[in-house]
C-alpha atoms as a PDB file:
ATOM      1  CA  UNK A   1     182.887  24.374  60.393  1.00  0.00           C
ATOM      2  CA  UNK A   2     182.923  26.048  63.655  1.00  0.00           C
ATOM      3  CA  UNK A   3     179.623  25.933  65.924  1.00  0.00           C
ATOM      4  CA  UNK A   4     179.513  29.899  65.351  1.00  0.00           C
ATOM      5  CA  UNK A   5     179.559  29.209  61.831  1.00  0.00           C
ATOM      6  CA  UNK A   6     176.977  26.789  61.921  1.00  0.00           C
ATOM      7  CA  UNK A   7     174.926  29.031  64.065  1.00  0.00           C
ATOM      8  CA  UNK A   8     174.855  31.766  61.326  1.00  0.00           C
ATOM      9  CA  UNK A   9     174.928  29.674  58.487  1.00  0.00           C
ATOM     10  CA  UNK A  10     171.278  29.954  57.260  1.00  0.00           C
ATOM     11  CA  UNK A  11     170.981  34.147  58.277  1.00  0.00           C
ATOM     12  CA  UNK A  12     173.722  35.043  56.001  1.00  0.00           C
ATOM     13  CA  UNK A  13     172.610  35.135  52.435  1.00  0.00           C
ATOM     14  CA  UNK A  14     175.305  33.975  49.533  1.00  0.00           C
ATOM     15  CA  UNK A  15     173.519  34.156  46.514  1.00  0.00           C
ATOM     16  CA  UNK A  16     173.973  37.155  44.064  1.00  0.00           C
ATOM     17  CA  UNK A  17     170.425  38.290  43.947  1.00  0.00           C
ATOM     18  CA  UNK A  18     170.304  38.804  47.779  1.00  0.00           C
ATOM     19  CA  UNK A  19     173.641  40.644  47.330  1.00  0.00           C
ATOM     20  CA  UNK A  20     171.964  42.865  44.232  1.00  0.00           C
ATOM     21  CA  UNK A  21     168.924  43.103  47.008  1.00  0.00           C
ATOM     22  CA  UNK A  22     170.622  44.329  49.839  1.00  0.00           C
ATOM     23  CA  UNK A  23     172.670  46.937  47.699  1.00  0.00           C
ATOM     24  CA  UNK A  24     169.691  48.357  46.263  1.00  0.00           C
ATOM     25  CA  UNK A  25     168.219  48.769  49.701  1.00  0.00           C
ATOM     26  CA  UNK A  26     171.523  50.224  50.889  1.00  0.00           C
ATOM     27  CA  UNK A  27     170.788  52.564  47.552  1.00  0.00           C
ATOM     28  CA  UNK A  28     167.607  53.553  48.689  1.00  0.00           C
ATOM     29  CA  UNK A  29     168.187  54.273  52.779  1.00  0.00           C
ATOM     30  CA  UNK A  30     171.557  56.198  52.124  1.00  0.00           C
ATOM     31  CA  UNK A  31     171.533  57.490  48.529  1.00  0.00           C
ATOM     32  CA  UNK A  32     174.216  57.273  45.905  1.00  0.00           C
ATOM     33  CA  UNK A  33     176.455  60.105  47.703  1.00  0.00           C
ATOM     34  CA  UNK A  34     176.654  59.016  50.926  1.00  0.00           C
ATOM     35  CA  UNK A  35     177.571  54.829  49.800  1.00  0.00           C
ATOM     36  CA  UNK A  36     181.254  55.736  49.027  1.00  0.00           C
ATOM     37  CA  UNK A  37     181.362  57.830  52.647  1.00  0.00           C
ATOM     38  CA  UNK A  38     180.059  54.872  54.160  1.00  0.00           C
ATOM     39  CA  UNK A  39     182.463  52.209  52.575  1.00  0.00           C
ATOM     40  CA  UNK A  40     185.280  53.934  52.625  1.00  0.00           C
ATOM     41  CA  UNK A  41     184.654  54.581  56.683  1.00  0.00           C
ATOM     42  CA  UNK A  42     184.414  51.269  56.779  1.00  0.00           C
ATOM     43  CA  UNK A  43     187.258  50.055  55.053  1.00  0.00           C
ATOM     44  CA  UNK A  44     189.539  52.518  57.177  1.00  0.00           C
ATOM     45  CA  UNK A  45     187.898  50.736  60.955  1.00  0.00           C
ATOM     46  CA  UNK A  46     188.490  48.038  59.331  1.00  0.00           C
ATOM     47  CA  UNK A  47     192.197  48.384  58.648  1.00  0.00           C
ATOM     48  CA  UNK A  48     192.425  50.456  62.528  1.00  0.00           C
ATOM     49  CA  UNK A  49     190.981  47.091  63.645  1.00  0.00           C
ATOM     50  CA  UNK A  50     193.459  45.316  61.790  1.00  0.00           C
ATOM     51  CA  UNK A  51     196.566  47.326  63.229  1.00  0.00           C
ATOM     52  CA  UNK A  52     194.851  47.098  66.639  1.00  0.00           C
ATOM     53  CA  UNK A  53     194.836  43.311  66.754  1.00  0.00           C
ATOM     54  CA  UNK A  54     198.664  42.984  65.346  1.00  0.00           C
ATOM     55  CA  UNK A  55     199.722  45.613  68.068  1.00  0.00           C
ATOM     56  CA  UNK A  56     198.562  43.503  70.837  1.00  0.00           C
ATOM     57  CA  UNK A  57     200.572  39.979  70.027  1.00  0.00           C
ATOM     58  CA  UNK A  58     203.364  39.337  72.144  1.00  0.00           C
ATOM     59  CA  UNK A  59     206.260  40.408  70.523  1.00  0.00           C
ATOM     60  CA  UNK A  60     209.585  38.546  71.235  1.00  0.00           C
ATOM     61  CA  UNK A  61     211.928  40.847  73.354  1.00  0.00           C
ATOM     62  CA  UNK A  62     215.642  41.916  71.304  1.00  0.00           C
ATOM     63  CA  UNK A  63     218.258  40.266  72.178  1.00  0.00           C
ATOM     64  CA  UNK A  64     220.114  43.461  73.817  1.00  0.00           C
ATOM     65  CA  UNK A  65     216.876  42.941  76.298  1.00  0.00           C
ATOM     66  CA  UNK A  66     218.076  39.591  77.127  1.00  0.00           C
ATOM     67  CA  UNK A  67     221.819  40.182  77.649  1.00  0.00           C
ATOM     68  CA  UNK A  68     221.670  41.354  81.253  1.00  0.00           C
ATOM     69  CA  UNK A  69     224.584  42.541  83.145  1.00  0.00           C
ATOM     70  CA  UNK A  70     225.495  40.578  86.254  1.00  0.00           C
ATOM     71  CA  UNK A  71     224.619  41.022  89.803  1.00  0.00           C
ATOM     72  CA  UNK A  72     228.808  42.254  90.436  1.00  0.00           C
ATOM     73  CA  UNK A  73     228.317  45.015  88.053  1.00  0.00           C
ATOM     74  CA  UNK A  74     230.576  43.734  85.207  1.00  0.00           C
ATOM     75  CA  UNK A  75     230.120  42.732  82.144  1.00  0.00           C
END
Protein backbone atom coordinates (compact mmCIF):
# COMPACT_ATOMS: atom_id res chain seq x y z
CA UNK A 1 0.00 0.00 0.00
CA UNK A 2 1.01 3.48 -0.58
CA UNK A 3 1.86 5.80 2.57
CA UNK A 4 -1.35 7.91 1.43
CA UNK A 5 -3.21 4.85 1.63
CA UNK A 6 -2.04 3.94 4.84
CA UNK A 7 -2.65 7.40 6.07
CA UNK A 8 -6.43 7.12 5.29
CA UNK A 9 -6.84 3.67 5.90
CA UNK A 10 -8.70 3.72 9.28
CA UNK A 11 -11.05 7.20 8.24
CA UNK A 12 -12.57 5.49 5.37
CA UNK A 13 -15.29 3.15 6.42
CA UNK A 14 -15.80 -0.32 4.24
CA UNK A 15 -18.36 -2.06 5.90
CA UNK A 16 -22.01 -2.08 4.54
CA UNK A 17 -23.71 -0.68 7.55
CA UNK A 18 -21.53 2.52 7.48
CA UNK A 19 -22.36 2.63 3.74
CA UNK A 20 -26.39 2.11 4.65
CA UNK A 21 -25.39 4.97 7.44
CA UNK A 22 -23.97 7.49 5.43
CA UNK A 23 -26.77 7.11 2.67
CA UNK A 24 -29.42 7.59 5.06
CA UNK A 25 -27.75 10.72 6.31
CA UNK A 26 -27.22 11.81 2.71
CA UNK A 27 -31.28 10.98 2.69
CA UNK A 28 -31.94 13.14 5.39
CA UNK A 29 -29.57 16.51 4.59
CA UNK A 30 -30.60 16.52 0.79
CA UNK A 31 -33.92 14.67 0.43
CA UNK A 32 -34.92 12.01 -2.04
CA UNK A 33 -35.19 14.66 -5.06
CA UNK A 34 -32.22 16.32 -4.93
CA UNK A 35 -29.81 12.63 -4.48
CA UNK A 36 -30.12 11.83 -8.25
CA UNK A 37 -29.15 15.82 -9.04
CA UNK A 38 -26.35 15.35 -6.88
CA UNK A 39 -24.98 11.96 -8.31
CA UNK A 40 -25.51 12.49 -11.53
CA UNK A 41 -23.39 16.05 -11.17
CA UNK A 42 -21.05 14.07 -9.89
CA UNK A 43 -20.70 11.40 -12.20
CA UNK A 44 -20.49 14.05 -15.15
CA UNK A 45 -17.07 16.07 -13.06
CA UNK A 46 -16.12 13.03 -12.76
CA UNK A 47 -15.97 11.94 -16.39
CA UNK A 48 -14.78 16.09 -17.28
CA UNK A 49 -11.99 15.09 -14.86
CA UNK A 50 -11.41 12.05 -16.64
CA UNK A 51 -11.15 13.73 -20.23
CA UNK A 52 -9.10 16.48 -18.55
CA UNK A 53 -6.35 14.16 -17.35
CA UNK A 54 -6.19 12.09 -20.87
CA UNK A 55 -5.97 15.55 -22.72
CA UNK A 56 -2.90 16.51 -20.97
CA UNK A 57 -0.49 13.24 -21.76
CA UNK A 58 2.02 13.80 -24.22
CA UNK A 59 0.84 12.65 -27.30
CA UNK A 60 3.40 11.28 -29.87
CA UNK A 61 3.73 13.81 -32.83
CA UNK A 62 2.46 12.17 -36.68
CA UNK A 63 4.81 11.20 -38.65
CA UNK A 64 4.08 14.05 -41.43
CA UNK A 65 5.36 16.25 -38.21
CA UNK A 66 8.56 14.48 -38.30
CA UNK A 67 9.35 14.44 -42.04
CA UNK A 68 10.91 17.89 -42.29
CA UNK A 69 12.01 19.42 -45.44
CA UNK A 70 15.69 20.28 -45.71
CA UNK A 71 17.55 23.38 -45.04
CA UNK A 72 18.07 23.73 -49.41
CA UNK A 73 14.41 23.82 -49.80
CA UNK A 74 13.92 20.41 -51.52
CA UNK A 75 12.47 17.60 -50.75
Amino acid sequence: MTPLTVQFAGLIPTGGGEWVLILLVLLLLFGGTKLPQLAKGLGQSMKEFKKAAKEDDPVPPAKEELKKPDSQGTN
